[in-house]
N, C-alpha and C. Protein backbone atom coordinates (compact mmCIF):
# COMPACT_ATOMS: atom_id res chain seq x y z
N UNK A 1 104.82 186.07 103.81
CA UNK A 1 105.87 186.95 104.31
C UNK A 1 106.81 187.33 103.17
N UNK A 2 107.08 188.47 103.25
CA UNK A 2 107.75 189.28 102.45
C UNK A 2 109.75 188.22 102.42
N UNK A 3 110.37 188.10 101.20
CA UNK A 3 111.34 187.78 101.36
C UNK A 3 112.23 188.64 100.43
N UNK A 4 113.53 188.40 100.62
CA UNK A 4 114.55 189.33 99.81
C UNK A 4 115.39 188.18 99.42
N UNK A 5 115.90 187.68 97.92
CA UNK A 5 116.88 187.02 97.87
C UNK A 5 118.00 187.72 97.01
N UNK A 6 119.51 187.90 97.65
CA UNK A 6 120.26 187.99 96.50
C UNK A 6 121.03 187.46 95.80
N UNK A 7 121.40 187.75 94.79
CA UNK A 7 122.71 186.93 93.96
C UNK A 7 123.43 188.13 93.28
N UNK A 8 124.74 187.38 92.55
CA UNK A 8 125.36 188.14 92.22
C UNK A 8 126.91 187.84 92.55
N UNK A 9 127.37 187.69 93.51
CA UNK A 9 127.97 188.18 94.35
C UNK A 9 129.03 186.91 93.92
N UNK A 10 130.94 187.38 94.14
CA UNK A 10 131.65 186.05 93.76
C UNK A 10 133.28 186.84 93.89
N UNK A 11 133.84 186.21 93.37
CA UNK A 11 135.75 186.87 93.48
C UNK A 11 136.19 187.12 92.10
N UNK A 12 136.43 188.61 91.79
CA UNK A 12 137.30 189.18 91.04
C UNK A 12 138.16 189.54 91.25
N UNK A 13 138.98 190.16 90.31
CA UNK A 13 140.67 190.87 90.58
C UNK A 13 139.71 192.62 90.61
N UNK A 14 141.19 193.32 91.12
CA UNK A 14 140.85 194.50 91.17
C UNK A 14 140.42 194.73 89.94
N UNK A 15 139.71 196.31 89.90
CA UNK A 15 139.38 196.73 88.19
C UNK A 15 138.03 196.33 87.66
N UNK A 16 137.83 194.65 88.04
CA UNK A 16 136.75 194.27 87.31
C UNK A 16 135.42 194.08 88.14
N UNK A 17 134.35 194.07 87.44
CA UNK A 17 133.22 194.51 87.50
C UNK A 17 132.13 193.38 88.15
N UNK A 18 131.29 193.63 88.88
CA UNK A 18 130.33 192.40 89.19
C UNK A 18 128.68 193.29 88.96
N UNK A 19 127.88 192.61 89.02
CA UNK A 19 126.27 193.07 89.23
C UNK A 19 125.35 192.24 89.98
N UNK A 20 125.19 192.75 91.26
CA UNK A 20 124.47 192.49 92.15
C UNK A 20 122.54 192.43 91.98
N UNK A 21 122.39 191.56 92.24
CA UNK A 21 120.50 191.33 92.03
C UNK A 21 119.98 190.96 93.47
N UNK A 22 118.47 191.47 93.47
CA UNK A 22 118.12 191.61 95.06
C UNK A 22 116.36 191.49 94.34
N UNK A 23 116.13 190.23 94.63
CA UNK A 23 114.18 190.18 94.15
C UNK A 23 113.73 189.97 95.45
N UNK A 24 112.38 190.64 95.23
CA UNK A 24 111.53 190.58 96.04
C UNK A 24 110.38 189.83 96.00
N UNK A 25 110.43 188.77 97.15
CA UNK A 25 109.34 187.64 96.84
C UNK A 25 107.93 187.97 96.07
N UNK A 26 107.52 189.32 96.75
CA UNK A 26 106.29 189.83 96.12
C UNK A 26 106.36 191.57 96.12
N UNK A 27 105.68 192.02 95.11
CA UNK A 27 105.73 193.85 95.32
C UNK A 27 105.04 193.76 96.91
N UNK A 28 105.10 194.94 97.37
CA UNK A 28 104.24 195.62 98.38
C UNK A 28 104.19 196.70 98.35
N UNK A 29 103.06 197.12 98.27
CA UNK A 29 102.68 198.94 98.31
C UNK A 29 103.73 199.68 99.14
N UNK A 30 104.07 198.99 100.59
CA UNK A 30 104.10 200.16 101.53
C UNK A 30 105.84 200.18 101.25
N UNK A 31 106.61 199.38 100.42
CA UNK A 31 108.14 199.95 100.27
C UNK A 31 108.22 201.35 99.53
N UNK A 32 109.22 201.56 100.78
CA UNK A 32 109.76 203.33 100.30
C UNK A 32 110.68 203.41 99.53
N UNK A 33 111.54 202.46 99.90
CA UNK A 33 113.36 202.63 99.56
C UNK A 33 113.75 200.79 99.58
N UNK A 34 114.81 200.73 98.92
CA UNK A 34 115.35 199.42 99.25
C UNK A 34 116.88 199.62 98.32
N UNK A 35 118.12 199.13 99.29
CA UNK A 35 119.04 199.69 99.11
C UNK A 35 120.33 198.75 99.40
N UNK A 36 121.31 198.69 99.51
CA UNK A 36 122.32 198.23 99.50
C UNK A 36 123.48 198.08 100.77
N UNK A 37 123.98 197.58 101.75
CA UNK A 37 124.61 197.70 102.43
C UNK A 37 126.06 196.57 102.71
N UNK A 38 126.71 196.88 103.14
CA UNK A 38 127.93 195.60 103.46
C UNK A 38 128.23 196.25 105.02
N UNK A 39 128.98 194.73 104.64
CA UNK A 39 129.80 194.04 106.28
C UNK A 39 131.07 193.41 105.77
N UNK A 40 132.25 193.96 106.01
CA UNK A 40 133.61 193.72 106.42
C UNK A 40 133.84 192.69 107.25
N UNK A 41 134.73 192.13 107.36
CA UNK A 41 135.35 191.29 108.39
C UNK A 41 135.91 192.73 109.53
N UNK A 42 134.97 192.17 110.86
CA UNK A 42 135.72 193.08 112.10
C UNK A 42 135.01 194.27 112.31
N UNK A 43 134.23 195.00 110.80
CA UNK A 43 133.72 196.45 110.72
C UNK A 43 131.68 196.08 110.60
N UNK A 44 131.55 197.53 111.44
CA UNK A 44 130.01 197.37 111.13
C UNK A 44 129.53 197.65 109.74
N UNK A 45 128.24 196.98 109.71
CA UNK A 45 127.67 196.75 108.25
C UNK A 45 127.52 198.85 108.03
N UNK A 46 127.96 199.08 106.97
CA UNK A 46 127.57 200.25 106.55
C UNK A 46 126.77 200.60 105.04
N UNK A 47 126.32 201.36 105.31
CA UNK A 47 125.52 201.96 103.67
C UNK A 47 126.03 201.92 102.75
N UNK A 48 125.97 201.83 101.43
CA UNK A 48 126.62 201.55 100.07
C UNK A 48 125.17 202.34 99.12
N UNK A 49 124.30 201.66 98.82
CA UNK A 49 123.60 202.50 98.07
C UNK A 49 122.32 202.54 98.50
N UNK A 50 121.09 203.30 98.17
CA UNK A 50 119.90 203.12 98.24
C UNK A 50 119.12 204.03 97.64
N UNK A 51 117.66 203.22 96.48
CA UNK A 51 116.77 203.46 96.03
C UNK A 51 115.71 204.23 96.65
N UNK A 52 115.11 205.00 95.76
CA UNK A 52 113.71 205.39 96.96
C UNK A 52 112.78 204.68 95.63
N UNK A 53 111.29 204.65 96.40
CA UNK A 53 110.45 204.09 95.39
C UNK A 53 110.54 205.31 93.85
N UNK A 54 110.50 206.00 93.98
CA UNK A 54 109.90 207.18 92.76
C UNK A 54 111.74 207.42 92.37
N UNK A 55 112.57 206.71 92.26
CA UNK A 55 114.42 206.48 91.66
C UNK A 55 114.99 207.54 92.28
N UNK A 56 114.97 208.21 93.22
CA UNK A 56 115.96 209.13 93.68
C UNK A 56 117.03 208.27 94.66
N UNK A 57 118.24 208.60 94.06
CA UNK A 57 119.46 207.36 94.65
C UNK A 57 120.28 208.02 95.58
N UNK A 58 121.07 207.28 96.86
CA UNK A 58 122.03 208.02 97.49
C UNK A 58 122.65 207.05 97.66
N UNK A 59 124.14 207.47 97.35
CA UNK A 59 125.49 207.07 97.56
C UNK A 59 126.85 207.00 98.88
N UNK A 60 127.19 205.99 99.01
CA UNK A 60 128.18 206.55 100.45
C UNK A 60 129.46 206.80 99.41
N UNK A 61 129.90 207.81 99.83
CA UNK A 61 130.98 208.77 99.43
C UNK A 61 132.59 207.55 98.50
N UNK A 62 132.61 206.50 99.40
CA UNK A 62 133.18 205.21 98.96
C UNK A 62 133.23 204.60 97.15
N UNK A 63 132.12 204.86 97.10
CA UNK A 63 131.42 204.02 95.40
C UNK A 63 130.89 205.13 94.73
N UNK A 64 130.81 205.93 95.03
CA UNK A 64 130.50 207.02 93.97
C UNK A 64 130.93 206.75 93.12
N UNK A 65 130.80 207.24 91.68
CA UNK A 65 131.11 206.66 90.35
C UNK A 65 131.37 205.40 90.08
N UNK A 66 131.55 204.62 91.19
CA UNK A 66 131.94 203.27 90.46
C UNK A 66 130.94 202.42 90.67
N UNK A 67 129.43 202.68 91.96
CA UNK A 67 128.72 201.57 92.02
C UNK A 67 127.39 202.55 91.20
N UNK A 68 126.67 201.75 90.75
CA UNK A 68 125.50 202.43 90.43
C UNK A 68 124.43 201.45 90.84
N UNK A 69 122.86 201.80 91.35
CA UNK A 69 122.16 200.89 91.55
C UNK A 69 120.78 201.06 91.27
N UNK A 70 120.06 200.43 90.76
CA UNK A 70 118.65 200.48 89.78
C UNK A 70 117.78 199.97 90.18
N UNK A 71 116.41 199.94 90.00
CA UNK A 71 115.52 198.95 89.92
C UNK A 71 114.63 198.85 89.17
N UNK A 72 114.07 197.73 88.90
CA UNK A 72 112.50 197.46 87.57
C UNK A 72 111.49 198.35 87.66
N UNK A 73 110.55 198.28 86.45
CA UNK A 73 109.88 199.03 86.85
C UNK A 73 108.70 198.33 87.39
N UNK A 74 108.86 197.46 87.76
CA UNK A 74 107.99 196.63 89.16
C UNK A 74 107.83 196.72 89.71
N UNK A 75 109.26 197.53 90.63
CA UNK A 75 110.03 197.57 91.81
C UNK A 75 110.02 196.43 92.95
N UNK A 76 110.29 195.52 91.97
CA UNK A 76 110.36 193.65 92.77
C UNK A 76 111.65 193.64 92.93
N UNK A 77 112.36 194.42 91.90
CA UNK A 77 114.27 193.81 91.95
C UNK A 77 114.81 195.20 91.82
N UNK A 78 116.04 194.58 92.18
CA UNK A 78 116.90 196.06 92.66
C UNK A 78 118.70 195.39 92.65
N UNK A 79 118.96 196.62 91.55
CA UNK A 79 120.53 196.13 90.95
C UNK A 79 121.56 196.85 91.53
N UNK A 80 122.92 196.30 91.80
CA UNK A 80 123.83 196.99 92.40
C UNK A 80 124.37 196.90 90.73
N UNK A 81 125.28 197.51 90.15
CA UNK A 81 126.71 197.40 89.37
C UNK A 81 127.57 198.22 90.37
N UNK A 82 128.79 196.69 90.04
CA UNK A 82 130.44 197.23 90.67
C UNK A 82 131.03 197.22 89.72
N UNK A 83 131.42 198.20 89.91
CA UNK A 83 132.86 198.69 88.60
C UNK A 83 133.95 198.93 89.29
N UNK A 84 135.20 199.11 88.61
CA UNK A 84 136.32 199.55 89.10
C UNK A 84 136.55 199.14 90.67
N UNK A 85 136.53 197.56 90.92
CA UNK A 85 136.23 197.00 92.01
C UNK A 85 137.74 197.27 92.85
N UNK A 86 137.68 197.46 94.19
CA UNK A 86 138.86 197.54 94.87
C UNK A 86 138.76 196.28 95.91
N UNK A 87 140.12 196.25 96.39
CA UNK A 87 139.63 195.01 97.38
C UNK A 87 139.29 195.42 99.12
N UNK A 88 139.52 196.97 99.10
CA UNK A 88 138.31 197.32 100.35
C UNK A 88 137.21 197.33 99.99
N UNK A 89 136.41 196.56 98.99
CA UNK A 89 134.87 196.06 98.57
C UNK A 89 134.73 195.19 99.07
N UNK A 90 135.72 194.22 99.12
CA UNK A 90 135.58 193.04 100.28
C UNK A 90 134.52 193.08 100.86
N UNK A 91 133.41 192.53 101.13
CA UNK A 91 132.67 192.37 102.15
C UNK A 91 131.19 191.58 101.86
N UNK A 92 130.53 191.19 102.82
CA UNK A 92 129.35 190.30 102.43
C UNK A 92 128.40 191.82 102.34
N UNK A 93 127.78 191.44 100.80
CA UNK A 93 126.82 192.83 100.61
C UNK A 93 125.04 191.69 100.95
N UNK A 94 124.55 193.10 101.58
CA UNK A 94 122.91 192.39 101.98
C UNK A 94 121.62 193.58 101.48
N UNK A 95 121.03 193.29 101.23
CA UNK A 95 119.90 194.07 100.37
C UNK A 95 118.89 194.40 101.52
N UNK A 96 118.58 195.27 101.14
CA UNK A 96 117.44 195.93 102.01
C UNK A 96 116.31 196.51 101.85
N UNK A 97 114.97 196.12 102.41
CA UNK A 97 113.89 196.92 101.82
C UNK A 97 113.20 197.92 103.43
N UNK A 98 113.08 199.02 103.12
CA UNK A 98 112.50 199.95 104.49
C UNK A 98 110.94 200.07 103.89
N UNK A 99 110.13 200.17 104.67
CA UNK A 99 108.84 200.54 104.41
C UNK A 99 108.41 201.77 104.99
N UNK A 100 107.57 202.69 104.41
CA UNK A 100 107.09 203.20 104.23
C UNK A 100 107.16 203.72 106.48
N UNK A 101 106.17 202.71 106.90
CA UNK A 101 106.61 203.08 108.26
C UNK A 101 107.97 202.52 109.26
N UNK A 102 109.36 202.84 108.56
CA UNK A 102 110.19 202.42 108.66
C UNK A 102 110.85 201.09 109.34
N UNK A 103 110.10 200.04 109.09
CA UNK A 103 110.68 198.90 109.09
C UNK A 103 111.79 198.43 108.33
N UNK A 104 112.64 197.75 108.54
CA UNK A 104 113.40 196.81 107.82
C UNK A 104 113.65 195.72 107.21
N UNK A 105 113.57 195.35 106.01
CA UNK A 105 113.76 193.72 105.91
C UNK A 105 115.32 193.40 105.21
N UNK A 106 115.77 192.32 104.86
CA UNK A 106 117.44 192.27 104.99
C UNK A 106 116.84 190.71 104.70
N UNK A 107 118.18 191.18 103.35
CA UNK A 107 118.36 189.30 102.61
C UNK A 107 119.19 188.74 103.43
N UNK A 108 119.84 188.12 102.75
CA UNK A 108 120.39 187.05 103.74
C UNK A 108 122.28 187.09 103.39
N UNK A 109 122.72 187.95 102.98
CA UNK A 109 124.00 188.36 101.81
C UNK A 109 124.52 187.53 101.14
N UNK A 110 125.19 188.27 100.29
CA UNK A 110 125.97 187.64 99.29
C UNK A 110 127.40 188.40 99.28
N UNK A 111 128.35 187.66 99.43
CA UNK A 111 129.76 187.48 99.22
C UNK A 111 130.70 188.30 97.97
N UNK A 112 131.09 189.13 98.24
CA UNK A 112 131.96 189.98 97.28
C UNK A 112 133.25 190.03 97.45
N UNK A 113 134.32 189.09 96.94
CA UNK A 113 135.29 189.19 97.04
C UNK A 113 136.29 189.38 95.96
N UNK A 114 137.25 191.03 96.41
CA UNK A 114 138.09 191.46 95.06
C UNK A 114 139.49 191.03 96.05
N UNK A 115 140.05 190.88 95.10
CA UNK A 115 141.64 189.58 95.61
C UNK A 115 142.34 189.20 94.21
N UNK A 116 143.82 189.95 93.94
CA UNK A 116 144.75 189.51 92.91
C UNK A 116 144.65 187.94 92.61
């Protein structure tokens, strides 16, 4: 079975920067996309970034310029960078892989906390 683990994830001050990692236990042909999402305290998990297999990226309007997100050319792992971190980043970020016939799989998150 397919797994997602991430790391990365920890407490900065505003301003500064973290980089998020998301491996995939094994490649699989049938991933399309695999992408980025958070969860707030109180708020539903929403979109943040996402990969397609062949690098075409989409952004939620939020992190534009400041998150960027990549992957190998394996496409086993898949990178968030946070820059210019605010502390509505707050939130547990969870990685995501969709397949091809739109399934979902979802790590298990990791913890992002920006706080003076």
């Amino acid at each position: 079975q397919v797994q997602l683990e991430e790391s990365g994830g920890g407490t900065v001050q505003p301003g500064e920067s973290l980089r998020l990692s998301c491996a995939i236990s094994r490649s699989i042909f049938s991933m399309y996309a695999m992408g980025w999402y958070r969860q707030a305290p109180g708020k539903e998990r929403e979109l943040v970034a996402t990969i397609t297999r062949d690098d075409s990226t989409n952004y939620a309007d939020s992190v534009k310029g400041r998150f960027t997100i990549s992957m190998d050319n394996a496409k086993t792992t898949v990178y968030l960078q946070l820059n210019s971190l605010k502390p509505e980043d707050t939130a547990v970020y969870y990685c995501n892989l969709r397949t091809r016939l739109g399934n979902d799989l979802w790590g298990q998150g990791t913890q992002v906390t920006v706080a003076s």
